[in-house]
N, C-alpha and C. Protein backbone atom coordinates (compact mmCIF):
# COMPACT_ATOMS: atom_id res chain seq x y z
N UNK A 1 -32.40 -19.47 -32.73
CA UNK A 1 -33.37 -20.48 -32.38
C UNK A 1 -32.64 -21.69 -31.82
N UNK A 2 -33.03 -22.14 -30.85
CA UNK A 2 -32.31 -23.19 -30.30
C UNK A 2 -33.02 -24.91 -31.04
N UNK A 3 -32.38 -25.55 -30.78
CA UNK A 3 -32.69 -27.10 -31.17
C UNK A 3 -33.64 -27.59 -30.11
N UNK A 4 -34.65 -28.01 -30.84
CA UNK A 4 -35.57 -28.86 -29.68
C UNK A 4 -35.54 -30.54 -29.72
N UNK A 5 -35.07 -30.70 -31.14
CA UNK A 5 -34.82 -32.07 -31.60
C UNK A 5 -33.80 -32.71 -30.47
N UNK A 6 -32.80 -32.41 -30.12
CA UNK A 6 -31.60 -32.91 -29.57
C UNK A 6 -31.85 -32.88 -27.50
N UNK A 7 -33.14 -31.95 -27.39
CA UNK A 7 -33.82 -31.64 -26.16
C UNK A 7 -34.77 -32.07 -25.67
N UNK A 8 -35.38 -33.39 -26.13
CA UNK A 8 -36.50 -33.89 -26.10
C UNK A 8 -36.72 -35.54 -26.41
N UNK A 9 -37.66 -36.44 -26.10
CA UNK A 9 -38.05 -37.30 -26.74
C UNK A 9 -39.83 -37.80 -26.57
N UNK A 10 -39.94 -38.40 -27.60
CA UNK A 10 -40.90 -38.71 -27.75
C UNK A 10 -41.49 -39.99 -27.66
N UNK A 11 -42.35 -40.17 -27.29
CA UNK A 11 -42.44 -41.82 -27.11
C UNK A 11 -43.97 -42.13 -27.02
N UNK A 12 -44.66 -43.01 -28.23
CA UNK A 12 -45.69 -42.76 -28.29
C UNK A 12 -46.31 -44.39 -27.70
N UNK A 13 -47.03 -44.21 -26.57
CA UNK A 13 -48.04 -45.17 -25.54
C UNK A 13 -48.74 -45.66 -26.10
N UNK A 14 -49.00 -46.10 -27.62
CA UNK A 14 -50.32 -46.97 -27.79
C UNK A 14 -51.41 -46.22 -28.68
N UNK A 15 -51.96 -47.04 -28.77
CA UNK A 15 -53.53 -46.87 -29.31
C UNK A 15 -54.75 -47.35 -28.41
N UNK A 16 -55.46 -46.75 -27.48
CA UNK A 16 -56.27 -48.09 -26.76
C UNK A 16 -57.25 -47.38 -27.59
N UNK A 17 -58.18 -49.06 -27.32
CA UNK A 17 -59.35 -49.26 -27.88
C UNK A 17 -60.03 -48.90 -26.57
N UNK A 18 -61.22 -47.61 -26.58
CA UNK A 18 -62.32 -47.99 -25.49
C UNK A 18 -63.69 -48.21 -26.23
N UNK A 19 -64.28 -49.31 -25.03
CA UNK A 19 -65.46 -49.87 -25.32
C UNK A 19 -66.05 -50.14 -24.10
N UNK A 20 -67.12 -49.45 -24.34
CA UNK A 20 -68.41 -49.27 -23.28
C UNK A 20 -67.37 -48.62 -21.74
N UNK A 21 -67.94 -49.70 -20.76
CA UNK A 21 -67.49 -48.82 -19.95
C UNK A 21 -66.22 -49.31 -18.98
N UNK A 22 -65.81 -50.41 -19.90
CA UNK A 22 -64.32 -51.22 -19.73
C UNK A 22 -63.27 -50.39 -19.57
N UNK A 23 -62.56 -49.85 -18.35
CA UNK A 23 -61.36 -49.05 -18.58
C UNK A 23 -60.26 -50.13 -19.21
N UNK A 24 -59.78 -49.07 -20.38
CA UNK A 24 -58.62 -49.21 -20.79
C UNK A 24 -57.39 -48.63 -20.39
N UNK A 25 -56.10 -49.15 -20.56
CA UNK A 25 -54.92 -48.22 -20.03
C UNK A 25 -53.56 -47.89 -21.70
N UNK A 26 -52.41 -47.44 -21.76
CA UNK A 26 -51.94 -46.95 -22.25
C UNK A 26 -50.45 -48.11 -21.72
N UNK A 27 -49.68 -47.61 -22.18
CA UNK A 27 -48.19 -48.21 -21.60
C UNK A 27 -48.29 -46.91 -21.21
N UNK A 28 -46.77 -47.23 -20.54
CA UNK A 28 -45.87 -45.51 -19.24
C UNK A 28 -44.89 -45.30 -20.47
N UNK A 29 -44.51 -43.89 -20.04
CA UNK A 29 -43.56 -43.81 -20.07
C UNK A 29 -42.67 -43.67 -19.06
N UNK A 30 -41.30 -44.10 -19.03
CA UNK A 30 -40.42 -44.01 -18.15
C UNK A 30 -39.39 -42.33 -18.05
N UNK A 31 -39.65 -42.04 -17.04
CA UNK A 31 -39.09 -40.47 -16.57
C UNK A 31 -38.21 -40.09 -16.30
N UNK A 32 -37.61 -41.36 -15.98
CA UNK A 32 -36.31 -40.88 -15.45
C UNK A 32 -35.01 -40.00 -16.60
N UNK A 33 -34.62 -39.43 -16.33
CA UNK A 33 -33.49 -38.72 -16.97
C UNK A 33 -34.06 -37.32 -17.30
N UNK A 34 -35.39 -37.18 -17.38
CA UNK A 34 -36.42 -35.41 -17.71
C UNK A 34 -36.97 -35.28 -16.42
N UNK A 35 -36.81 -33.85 -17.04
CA UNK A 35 -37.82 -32.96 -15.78
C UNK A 35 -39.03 -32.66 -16.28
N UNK A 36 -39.41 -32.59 -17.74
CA UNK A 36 -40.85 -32.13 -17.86
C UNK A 36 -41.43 -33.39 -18.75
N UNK A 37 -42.90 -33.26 -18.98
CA UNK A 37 -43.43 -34.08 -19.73
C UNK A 37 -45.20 -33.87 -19.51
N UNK A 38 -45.35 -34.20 -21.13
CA UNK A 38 -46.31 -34.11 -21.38
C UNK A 38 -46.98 -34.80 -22.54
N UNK A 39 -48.26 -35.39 -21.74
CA UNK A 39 -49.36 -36.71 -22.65
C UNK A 39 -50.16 -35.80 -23.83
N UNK A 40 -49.99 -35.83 -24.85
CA UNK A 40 -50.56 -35.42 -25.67
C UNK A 40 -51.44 -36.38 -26.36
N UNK A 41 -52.88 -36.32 -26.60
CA UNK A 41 -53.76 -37.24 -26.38
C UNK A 41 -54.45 -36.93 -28.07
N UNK A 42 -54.44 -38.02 -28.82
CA UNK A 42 -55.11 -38.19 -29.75
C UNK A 42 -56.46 -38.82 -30.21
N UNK A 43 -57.33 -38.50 -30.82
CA UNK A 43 -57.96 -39.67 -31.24
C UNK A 43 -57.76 -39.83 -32.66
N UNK A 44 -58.16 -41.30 -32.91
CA UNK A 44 -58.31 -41.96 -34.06
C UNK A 44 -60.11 -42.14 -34.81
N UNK A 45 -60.42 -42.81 -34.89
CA UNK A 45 -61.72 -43.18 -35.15
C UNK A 45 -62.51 -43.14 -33.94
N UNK A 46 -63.81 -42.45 -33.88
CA UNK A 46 -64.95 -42.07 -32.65
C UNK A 46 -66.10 -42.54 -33.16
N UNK A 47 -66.49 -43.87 -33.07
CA UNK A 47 -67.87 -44.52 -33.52
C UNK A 47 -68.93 -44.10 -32.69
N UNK A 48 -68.59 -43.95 -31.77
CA UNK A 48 -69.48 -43.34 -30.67
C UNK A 48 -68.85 -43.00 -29.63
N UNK A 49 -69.11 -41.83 -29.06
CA UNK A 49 -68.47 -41.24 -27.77
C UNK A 49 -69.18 -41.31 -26.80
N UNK A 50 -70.61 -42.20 -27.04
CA UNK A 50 -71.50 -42.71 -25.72
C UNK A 50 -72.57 -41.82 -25.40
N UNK A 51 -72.59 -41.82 -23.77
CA UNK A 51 -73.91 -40.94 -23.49
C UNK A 51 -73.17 -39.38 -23.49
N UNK A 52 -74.28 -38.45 -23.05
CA UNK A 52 -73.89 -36.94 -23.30
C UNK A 52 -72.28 -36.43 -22.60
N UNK A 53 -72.26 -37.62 -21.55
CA UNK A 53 -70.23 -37.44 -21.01
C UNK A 53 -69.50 -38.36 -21.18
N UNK A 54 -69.77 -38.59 -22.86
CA UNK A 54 -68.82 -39.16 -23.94
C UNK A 54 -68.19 -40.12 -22.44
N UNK A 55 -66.80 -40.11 -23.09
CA UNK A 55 -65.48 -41.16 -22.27
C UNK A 55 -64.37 -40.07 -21.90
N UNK A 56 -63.53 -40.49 -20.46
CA UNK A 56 -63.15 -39.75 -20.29
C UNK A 56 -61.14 -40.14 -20.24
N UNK A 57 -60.58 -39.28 -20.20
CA UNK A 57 -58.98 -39.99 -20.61
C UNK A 57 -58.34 -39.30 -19.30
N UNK A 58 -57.55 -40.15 -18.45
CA UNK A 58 -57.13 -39.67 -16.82
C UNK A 58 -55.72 -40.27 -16.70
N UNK A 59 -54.88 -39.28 -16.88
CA UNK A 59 -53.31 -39.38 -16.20
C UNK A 59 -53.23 -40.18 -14.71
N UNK A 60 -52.44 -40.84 -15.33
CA UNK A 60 -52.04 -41.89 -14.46
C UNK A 60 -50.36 -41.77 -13.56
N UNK A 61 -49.92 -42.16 -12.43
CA UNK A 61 -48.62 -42.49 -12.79
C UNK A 61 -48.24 -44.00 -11.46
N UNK A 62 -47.34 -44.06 -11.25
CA UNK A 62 -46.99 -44.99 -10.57
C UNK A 62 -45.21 -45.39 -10.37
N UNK A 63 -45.18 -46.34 -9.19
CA UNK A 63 -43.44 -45.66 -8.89
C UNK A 63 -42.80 -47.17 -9.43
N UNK A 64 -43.74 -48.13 -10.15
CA UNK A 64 -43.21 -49.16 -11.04
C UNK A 64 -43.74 -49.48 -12.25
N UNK A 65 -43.98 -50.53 -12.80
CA UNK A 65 -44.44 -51.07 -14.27
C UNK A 65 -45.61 -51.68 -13.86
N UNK A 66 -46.07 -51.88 -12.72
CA UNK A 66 -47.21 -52.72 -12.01
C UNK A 66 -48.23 -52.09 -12.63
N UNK A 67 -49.24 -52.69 -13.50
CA UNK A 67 -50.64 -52.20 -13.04
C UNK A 67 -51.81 -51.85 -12.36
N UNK A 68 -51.21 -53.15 -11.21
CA UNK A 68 -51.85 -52.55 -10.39
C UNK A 68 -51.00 -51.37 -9.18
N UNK A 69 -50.18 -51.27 -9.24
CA UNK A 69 -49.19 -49.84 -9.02
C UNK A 69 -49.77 -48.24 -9.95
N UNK A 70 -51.13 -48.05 -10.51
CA UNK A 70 -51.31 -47.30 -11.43
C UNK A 70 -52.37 -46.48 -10.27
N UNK A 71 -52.13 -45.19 -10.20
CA UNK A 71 -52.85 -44.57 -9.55
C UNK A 71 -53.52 -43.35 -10.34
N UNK A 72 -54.23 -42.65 -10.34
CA UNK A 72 -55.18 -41.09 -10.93
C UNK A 72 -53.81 -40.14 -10.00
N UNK A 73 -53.17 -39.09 -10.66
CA UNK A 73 -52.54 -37.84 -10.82
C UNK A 73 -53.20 -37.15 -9.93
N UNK A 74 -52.81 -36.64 -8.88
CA UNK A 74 -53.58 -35.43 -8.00
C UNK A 74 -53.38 -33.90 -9.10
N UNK A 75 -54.51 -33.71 -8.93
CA UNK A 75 -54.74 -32.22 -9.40
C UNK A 75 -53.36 -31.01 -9.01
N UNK A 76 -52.71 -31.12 -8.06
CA UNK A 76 -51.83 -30.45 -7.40
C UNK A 76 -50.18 -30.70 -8.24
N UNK A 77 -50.46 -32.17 -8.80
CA UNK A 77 -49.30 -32.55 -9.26
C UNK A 77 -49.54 -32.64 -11.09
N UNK A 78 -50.40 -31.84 -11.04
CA UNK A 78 -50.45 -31.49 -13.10
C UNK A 78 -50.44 -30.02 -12.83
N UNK A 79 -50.08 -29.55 -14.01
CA UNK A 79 -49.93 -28.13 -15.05
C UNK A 79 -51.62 -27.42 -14.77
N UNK A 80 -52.00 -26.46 -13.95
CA UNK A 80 -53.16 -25.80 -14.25
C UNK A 80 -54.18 -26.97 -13.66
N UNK A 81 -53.73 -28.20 -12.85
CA UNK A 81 -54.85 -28.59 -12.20
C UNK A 81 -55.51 -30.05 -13.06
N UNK A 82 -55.08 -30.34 -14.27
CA UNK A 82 -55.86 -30.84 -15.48
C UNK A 82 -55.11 -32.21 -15.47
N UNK A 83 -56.24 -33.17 -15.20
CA UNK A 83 -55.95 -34.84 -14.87
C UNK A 83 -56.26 -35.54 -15.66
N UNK A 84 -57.24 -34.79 -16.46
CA UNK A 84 -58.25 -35.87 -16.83
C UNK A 84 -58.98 -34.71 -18.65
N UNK A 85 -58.96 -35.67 -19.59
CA UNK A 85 -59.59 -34.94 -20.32
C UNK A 85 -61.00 -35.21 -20.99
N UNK A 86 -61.90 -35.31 -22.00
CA UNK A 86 -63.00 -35.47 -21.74
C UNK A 86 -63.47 -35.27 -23.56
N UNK A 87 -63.83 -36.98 -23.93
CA UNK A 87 -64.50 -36.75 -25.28
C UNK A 87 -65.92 -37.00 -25.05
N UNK A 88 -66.52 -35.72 -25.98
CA UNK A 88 -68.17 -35.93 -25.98
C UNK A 88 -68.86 -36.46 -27.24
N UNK A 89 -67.81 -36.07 -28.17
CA UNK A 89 -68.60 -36.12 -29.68
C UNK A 89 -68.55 -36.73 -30.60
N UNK A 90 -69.41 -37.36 -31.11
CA UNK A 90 -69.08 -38.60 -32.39
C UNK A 90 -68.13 -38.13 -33.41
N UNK A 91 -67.85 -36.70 -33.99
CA UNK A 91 -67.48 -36.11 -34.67
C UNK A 91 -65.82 -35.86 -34.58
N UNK A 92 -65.44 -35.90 -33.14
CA UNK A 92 -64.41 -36.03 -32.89
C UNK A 92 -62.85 -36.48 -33.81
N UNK A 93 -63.46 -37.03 -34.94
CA UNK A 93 -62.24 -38.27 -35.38
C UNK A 93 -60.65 -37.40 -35.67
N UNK A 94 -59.97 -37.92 -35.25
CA UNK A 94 -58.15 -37.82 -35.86
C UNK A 94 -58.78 -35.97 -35.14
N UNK A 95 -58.25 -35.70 -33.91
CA UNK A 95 -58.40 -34.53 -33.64
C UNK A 95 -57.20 -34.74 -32.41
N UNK A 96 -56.67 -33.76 -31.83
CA UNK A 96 -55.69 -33.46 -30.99
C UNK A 96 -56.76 -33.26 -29.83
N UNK A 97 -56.96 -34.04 -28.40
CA UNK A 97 -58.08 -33.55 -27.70
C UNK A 97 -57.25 -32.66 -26.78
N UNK A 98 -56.38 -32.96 -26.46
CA UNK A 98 -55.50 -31.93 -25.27
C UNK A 98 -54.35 -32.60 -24.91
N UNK A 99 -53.61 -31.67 -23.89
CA UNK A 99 -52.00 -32.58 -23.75
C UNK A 99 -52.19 -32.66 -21.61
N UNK A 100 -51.71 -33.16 -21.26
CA UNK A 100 -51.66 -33.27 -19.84
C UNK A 100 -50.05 -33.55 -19.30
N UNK A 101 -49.99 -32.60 -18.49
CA UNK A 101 -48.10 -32.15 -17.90
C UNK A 101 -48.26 -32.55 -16.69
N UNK A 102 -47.35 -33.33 -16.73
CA UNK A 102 -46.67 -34.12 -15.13
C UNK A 102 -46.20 -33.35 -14.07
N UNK A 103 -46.21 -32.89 -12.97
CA UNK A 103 -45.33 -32.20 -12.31
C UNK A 103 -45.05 -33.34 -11.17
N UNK A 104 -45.64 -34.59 -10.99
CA UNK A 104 -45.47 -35.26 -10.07
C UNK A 104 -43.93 -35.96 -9.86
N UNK A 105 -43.74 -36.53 -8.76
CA UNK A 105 -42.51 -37.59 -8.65
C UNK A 105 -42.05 -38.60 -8.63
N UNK A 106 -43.34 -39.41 -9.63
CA UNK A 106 -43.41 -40.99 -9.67
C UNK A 106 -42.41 -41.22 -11.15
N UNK A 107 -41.59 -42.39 -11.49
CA UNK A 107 -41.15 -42.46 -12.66
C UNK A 107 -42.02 -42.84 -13.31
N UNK A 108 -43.17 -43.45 -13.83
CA UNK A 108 -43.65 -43.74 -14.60
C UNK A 108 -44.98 -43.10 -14.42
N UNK A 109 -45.20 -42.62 -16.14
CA UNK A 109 -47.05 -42.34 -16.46
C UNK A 109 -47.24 -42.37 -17.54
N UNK A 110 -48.87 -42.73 -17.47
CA UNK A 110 -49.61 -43.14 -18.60
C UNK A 110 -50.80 -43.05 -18.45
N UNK A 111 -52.03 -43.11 -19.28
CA UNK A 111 -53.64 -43.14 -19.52
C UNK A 111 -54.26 -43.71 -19.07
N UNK A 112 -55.71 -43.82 -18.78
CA UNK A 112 -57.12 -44.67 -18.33
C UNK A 112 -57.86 -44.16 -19.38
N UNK A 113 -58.48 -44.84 -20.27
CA UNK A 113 -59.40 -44.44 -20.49
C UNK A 113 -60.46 -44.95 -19.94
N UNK A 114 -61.73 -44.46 -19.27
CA UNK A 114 -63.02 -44.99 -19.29
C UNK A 114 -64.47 -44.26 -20.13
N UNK A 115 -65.12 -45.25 -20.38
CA UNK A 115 -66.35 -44.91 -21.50
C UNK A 115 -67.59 -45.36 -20.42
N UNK A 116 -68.83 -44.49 -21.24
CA UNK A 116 -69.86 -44.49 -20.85
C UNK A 116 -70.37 -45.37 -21.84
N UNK A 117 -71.74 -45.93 -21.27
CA UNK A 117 -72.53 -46.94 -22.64
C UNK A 117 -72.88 -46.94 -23.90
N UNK A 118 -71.93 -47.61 -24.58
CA UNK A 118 -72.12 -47.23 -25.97
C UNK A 118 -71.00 -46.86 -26.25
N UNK A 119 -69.79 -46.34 -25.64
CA UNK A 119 -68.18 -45.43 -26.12
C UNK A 119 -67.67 -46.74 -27.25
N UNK A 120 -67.57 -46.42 -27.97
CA UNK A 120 -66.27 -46.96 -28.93
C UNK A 120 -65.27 -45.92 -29.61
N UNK A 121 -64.08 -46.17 -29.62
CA UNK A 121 -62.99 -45.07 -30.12
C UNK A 121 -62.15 -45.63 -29.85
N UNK A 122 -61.04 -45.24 -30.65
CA UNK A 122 -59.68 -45.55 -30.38
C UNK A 122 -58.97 -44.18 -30.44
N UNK A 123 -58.27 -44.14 -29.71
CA UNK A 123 -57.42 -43.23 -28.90
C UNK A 123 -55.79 -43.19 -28.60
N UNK A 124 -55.00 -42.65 -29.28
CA UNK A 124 -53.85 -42.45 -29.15
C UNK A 124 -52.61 -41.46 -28.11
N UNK A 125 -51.51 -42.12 -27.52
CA UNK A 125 -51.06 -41.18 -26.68
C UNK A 125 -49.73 -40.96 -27.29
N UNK A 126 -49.11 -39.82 -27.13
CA UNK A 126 -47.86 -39.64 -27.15
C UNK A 126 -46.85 -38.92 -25.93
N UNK A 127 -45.99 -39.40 -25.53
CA UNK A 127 -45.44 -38.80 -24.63
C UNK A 127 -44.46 -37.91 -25.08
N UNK A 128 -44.21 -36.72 -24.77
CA UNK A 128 -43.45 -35.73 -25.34
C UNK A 128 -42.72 -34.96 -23.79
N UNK A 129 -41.29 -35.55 -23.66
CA UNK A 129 -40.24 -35.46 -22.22
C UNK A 129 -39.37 -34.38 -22.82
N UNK A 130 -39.40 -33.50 -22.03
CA UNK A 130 -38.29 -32.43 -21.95
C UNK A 130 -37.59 -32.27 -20.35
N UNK A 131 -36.50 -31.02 -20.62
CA UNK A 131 -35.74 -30.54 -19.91
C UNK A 131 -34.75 -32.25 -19.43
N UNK A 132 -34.29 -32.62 -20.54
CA UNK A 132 -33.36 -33.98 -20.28
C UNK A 132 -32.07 -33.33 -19.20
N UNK A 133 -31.54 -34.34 -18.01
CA UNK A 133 -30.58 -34.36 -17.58
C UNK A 133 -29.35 -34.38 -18.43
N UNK A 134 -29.21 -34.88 -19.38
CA UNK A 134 -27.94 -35.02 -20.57
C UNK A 134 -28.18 -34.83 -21.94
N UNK A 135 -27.93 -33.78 -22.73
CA UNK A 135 -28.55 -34.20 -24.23
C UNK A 135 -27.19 -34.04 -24.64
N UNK A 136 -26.99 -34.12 -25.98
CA UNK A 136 -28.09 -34.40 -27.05
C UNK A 136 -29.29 -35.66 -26.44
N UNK A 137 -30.47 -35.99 -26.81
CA UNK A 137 -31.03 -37.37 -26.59
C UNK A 137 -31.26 -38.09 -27.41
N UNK A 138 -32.28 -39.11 -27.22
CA UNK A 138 -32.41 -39.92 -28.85
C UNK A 138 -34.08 -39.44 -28.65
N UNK A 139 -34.13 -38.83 -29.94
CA UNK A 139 -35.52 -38.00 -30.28
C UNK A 139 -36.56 -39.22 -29.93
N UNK A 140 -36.60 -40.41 -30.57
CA UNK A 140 -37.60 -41.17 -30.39
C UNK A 140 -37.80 -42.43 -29.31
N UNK A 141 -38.31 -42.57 -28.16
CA UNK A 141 -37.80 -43.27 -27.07
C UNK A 141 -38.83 -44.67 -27.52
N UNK A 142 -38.77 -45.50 -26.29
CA UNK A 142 -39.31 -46.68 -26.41
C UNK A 142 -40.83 -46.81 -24.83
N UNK A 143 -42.14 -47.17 -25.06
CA UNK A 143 -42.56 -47.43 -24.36
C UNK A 143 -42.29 -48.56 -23.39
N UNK A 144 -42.93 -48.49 -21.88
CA UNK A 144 -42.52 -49.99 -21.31
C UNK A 144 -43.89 -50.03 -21.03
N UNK A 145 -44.24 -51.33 -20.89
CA UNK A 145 -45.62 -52.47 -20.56
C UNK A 145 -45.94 -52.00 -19.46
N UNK A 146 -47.09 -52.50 -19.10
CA UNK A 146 -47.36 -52.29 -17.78
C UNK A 146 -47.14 -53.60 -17.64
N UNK A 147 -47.08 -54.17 -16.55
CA UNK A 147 -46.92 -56.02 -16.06
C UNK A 147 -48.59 -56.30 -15.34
């Protein structure tokens, strides 16, 4: 069995709060030094997930820390097509909703959330980077801001 600990890091983006239909964003993570990666998307508490298409959570990336440098992931440049993931249900709480894989060539990515009327939840990301240019690595990395 090989080591995945020494092959990887992790770096977890936040908690955003969404409410109503205010997009929220995530911090990036920074890419450089991996070839793979992937947003693994949590929630926390789901007071309401809104109208019948709940709120929805959309990979982001961008080629600085700018926010407004934050663009939506082309379908072409994720794993199987998948940009964007999608809570419907009040019931939802502390559940794993899905993970979303980068194939793009921007250094930095991170989340949107947007909600429909009524969304409240908080929502957690983790970034999980493989195939490092140099390991061993340091298992647990550091988010950067958006500016």
């Amino acid at each position: 069995m090989r080591d995945l600990l020494s092959n990887c890091q992790m770096v977890h983006l936040g908690r955003v709060e969404v409410s109503g239909t205010t997009p929220a964003t995530s911090a990036y993570v920074d890419l450089q030094g991996y070839d793979a990666a992937t947003l693994i998307v949590t929630t926390n508490a789901v007071t309401d997930a809104g109208t019948a298409s709940g709120f929805t959570i959309t990979l982001q990336e961008s080629d600085d820390t700018t926010a407004a440098g934050a663009g939506t992931v082309a379908t072409t440049d994720t794993v199987d097509g998948a940009n964007a993931l999608t809570v419907t249900s009040d019931d939802d709480d502390n559940v794993v909703v899905g993970g979303l894989s980068y194939l793009g060539g921007k250094r930095y990515i991170g989340i949107s959330v947007t909600g429909t009327t009524g969304s409240a939840a908080f929502v957690s990301i983790i970034a999980h980077l493989g195939r490092p240019y140099e390991a061993p690595t340091t298992y647990v990395g550091t988010a950067v801001a958006r500016t």
